[in-house]
Protein backbone atom coordinates (compact mmCIF):
# COMPACT_ATOMS: atom_id res chain seq x y z
CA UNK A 1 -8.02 73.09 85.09
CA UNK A 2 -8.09 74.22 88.82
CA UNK A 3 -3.61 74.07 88.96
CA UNK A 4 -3.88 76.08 85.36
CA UNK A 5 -5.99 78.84 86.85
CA UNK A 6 -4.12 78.98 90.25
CA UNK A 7 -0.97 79.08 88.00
CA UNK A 8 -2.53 82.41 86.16
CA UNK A 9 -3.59 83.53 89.28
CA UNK A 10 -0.01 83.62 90.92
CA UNK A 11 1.40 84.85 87.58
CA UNK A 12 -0.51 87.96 87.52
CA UNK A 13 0.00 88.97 91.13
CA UNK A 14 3.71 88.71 90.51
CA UNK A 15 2.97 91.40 87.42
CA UNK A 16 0.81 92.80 89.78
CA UNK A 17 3.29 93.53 92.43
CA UNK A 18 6.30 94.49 90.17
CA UNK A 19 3.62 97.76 89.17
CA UNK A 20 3.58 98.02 93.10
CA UNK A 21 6.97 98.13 93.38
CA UNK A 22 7.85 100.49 90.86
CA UNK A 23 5.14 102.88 90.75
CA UNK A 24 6.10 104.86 94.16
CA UNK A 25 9.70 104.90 92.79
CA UNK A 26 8.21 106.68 89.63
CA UNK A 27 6.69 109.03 92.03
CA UNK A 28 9.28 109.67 94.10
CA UNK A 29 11.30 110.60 90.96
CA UNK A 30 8.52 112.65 89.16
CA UNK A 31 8.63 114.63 92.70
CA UNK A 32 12.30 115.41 93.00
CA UNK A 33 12.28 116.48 89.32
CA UNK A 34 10.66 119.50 90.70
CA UNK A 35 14.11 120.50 92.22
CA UNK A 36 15.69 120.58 88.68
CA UNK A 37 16.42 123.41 86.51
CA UNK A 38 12.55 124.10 84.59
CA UNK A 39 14.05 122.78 81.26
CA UNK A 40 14.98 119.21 83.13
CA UNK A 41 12.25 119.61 85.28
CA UNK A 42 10.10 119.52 82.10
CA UNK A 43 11.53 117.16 79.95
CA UNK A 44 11.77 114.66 83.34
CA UNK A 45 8.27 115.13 84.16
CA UNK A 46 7.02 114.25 80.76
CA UNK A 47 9.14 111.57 80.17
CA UNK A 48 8.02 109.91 83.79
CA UNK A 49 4.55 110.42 82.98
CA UNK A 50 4.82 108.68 80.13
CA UNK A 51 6.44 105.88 81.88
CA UNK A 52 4.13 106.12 84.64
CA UNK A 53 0.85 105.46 82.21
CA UNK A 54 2.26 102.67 80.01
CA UNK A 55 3.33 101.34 83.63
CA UNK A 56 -0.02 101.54 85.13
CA UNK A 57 -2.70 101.17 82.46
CA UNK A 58 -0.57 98.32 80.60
CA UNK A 59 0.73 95.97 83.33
CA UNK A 60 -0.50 97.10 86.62
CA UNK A 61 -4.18 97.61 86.56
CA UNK A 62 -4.74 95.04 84.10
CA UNK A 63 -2.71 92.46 86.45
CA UNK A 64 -4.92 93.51 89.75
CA UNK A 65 -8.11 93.13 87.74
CA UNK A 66 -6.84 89.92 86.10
CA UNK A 67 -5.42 88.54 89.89
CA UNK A 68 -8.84 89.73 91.68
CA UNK A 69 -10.98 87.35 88.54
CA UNK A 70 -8.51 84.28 88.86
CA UNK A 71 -8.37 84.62 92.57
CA UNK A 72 -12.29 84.43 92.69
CA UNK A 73 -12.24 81.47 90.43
CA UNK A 74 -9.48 79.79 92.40
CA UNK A 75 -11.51 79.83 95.56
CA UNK A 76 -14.72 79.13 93.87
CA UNK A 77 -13.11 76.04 92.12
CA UNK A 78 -11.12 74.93 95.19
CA UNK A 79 -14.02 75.23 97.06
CA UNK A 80 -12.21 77.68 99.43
CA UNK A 81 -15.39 79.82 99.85
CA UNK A 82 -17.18 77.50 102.00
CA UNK A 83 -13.83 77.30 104.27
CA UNK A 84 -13.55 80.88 104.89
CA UNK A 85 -15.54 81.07 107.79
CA UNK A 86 -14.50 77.96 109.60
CA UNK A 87 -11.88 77.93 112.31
CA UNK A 88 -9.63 75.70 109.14
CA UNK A 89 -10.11 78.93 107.22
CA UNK A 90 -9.02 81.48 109.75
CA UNK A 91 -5.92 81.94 107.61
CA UNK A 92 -7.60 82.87 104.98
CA UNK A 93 -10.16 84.80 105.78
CA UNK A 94 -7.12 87.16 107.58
CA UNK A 95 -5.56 86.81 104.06
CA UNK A 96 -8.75 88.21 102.13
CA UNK A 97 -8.64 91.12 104.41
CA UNK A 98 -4.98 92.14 103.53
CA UNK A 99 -5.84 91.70 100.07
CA UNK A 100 -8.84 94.02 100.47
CA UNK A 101 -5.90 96.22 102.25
CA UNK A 102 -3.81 96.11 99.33
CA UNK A 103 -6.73 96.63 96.72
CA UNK A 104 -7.22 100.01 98.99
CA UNK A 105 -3.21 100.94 98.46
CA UNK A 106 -3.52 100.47 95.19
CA UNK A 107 -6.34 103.23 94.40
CA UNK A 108 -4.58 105.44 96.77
CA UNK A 109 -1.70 105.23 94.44
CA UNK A 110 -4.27 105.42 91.17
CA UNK A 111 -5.24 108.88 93.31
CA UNK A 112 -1.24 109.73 93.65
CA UNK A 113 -0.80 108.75 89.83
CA UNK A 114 -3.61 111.54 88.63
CA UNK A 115 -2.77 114.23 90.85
CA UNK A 116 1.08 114.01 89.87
CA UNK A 117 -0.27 113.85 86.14
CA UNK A 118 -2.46 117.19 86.79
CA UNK A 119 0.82 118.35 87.98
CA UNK A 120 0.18 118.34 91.79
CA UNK A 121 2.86 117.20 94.51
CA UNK A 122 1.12 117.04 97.35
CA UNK A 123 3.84 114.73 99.24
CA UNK A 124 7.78 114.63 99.91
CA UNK A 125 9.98 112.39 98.53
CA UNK A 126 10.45 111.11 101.93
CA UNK A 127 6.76 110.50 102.30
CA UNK A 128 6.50 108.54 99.23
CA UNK A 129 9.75 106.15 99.93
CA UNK A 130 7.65 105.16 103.26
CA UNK A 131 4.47 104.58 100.88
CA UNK A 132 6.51 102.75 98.55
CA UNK A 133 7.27 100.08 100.85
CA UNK A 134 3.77 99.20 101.91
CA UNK A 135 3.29 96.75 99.12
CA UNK A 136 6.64 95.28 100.45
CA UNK A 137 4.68 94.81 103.99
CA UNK A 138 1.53 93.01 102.14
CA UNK A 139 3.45 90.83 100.17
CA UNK A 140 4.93 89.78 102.96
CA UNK A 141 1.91 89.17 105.36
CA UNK A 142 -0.09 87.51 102.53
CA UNK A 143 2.43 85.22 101.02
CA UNK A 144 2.78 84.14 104.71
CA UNK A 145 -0.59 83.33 105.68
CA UNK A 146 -0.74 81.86 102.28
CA UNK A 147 2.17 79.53 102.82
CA UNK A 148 2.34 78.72 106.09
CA UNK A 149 -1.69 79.26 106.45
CA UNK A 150 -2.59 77.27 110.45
CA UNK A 151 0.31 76.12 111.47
CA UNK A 152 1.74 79.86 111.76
CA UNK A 153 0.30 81.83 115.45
CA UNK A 154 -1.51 84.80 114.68
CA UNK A 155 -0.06 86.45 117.81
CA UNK A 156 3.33 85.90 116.38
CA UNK A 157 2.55 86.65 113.19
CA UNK A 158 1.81 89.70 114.01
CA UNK A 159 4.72 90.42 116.04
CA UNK A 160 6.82 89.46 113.00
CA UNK A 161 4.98 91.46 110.84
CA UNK A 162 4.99 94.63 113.60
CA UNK A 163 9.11 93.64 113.73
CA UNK A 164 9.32 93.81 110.03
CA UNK A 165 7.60 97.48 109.73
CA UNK A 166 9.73 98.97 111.96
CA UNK A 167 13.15 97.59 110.67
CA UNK A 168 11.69 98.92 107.04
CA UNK A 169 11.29 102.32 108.75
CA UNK A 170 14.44 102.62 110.40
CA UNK A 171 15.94 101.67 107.30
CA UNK A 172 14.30 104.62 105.46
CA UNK A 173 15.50 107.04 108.11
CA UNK A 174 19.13 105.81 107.89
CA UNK A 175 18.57 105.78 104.14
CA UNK A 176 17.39 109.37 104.39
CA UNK A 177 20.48 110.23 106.53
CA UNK A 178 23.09 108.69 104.02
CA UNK A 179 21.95 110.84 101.44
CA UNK A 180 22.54 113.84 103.16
């Protein structure tokens, strides 16, 4: 039973992540609509927020909640909770706190979500394609510690991770740059 609900567990952070990933691109949309003529403007800001809540009430919030009770139950039946705080469980415990991270990012978008629904832009396009690829930076860092859990050197870890973030940002600004 433990590989079935480990199997679920993986399933619906994959669904999980795919909301992630899209959401901010919704956003980023919804925002530049605002440059339109009103009658696009309109129609593309209702059509995104309907897109937006089917996206987020049907697959990504229900996926988060679903990962966060199959998680539990994976470490509870794998008897991962009584590893966490051993030096064996370093990895882990680091990996709990990026999830706690990316349980954080994913309110802040919820917080995004209803303030673009109330009609409220309070951030550039630009802004949001930087948000956008936080989730990118998480999967990343948790997949690894997940994967490659002691064998892998927190110190360069880290400097991977540091490496990855900035060729992600430079890639935004030349992004930004092509466009003009």
């Amino acid at each position: 039973m433990y590989f079935y609900i480990k199997a679920l567990h993986i399933i619906f952070v994959v669904t999980w992540f795919a909301g992630l990933f899209y959401f901010p691109r919704l956003f980023i949309y919804n925002t530049e609509a605002n440059d339109k003529p009103q009658a696009a403007k309109e129609a593309l800001q209702q059509q995104f927020a309907i897109m937006m809540k089917r996206l987020w009430y049907g697959i990504t919030w229900p996926s988060a909640i679903l990962t966060l009770i199959f998680g539990v139950t994976v470490m509870i039946n794998g008897n991962w909770n009584e590893v966490v705080f051993k030096p064996e469980g370093k990895w882990l415990l680091i990996k709990l706190i990026f999830v706690v991270f990316l349980y954080a990012y994913h309110l802040s978008l919820h917080k995004i979500f209803k303030q673009q629904i109330n009609g409220i832009f309070k951030y550039t396009s630009q802004q949001l394609r930087i948000w956008n690829e936080v989730a990118t930076i998480f999967l990343i860092a948790i997949v690894m510690l997940a994967t490659v859990k002691q064998s892998m050197s927190f110190v360069w870890g880290l400097i991977g991770l540091i490496l990855f973030i900035a060729l992600l940002m430079s890639a935004i600004k030349v992004y930004k740059l092509l466009r003009k």
